[in-house]
Protein backbone atom coordinates (compact mmCIF):
# COMPACT_ATOMS: atom_id res chain seq x y z
CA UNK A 1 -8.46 -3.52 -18.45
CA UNK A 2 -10.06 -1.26 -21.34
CA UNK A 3 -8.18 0.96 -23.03
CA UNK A 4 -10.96 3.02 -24.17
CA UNK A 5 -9.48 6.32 -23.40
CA UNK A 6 -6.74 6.07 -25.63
CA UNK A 7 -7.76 5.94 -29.53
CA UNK A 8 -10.11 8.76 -28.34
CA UNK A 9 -7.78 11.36 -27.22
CA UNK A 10 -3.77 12.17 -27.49
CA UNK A 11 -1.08 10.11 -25.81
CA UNK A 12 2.02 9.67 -25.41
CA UNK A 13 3.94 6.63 -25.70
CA UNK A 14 7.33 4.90 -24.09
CA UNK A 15 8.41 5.19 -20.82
CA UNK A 16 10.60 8.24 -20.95
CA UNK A 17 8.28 10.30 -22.81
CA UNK A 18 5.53 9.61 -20.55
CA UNK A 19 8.00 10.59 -17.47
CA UNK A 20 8.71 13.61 -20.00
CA UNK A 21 5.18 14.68 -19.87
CA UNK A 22 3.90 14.12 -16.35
CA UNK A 23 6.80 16.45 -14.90
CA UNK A 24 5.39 19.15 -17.18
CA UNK A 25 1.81 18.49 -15.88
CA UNK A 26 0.80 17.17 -19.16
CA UNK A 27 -0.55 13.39 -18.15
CA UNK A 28 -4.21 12.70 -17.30
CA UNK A 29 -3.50 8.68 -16.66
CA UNK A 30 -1.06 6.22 -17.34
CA UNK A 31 -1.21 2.50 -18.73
CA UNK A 32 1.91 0.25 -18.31
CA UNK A 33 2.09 -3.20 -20.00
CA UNK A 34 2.01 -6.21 -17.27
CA UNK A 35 4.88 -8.18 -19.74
CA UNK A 36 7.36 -5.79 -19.48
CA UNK A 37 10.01 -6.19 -16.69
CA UNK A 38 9.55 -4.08 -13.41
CA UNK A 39 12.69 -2.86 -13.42
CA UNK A 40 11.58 -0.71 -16.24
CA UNK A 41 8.61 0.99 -15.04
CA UNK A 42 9.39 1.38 -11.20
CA UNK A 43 10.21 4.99 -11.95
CA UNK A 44 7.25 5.72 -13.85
CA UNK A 45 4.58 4.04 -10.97
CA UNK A 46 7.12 6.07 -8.41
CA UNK A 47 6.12 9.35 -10.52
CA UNK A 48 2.35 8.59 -11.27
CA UNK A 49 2.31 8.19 -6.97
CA UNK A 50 3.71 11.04 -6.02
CA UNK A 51 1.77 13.46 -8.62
CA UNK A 52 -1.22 11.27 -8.11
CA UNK A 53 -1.82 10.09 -11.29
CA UNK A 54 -3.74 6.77 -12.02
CA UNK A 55 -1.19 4.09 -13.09
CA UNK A 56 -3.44 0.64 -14.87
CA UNK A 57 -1.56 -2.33 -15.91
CA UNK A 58 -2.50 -3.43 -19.17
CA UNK A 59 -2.65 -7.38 -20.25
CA UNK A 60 0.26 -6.98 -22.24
CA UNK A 61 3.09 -4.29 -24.58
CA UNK A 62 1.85 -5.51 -27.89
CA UNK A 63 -1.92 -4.88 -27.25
CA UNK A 64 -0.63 -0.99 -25.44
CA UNK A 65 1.19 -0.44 -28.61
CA UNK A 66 -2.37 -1.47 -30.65
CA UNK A 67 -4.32 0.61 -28.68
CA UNK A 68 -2.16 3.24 -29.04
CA UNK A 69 -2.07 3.18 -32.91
CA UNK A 70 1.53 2.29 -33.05
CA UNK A 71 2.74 -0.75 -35.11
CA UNK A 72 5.61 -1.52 -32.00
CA UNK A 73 5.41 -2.71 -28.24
CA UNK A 74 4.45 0.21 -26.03
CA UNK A 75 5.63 -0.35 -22.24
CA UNK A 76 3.49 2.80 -21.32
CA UNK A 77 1.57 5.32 -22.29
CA UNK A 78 0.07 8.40 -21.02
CA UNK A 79 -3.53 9.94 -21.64
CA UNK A 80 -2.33 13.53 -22.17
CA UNK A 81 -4.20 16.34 -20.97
């Protein structure tokens, strides 16, 4: 999976503040790390589905967090608008 779109445009990053954003219409796409427990990111696939957003898996947190210029783990991250 490429995660191209990222260091070109804004994001946000972390589960919660990607929910945060897609309920105010702010999220283009979404990319959730494969590694990180389901449990975790059910909510956020639940939302991307029912606002029709594109949810990607991602090989793994560490390379998310990379992509996303962030020197943590990212378990998702939105595209914003």
């Amino acid at each position: 999976m490429s995660l191209d779109d990222l260091p070109k445009g804004r994001w946000v990053t972390g589960v919660q503040q990607t929910e945060r954003a897609i309920l105010q219409g702010n999220v283009l796409k979404v990319y959730a790390a494969s590694d990180v427990e389901d449990r975790v990111i059910a909510s956020l696939r639940a939302l991307c589905l029912e606002k029709e957003i594109p949810f990607l898996q991602v090989e793994n947190s560490a390379l998310l967090g990379k992509a996303c210029g962030i020197a943590v783990k990212a378990a998702a991250a939105g595209v914003l608008r």
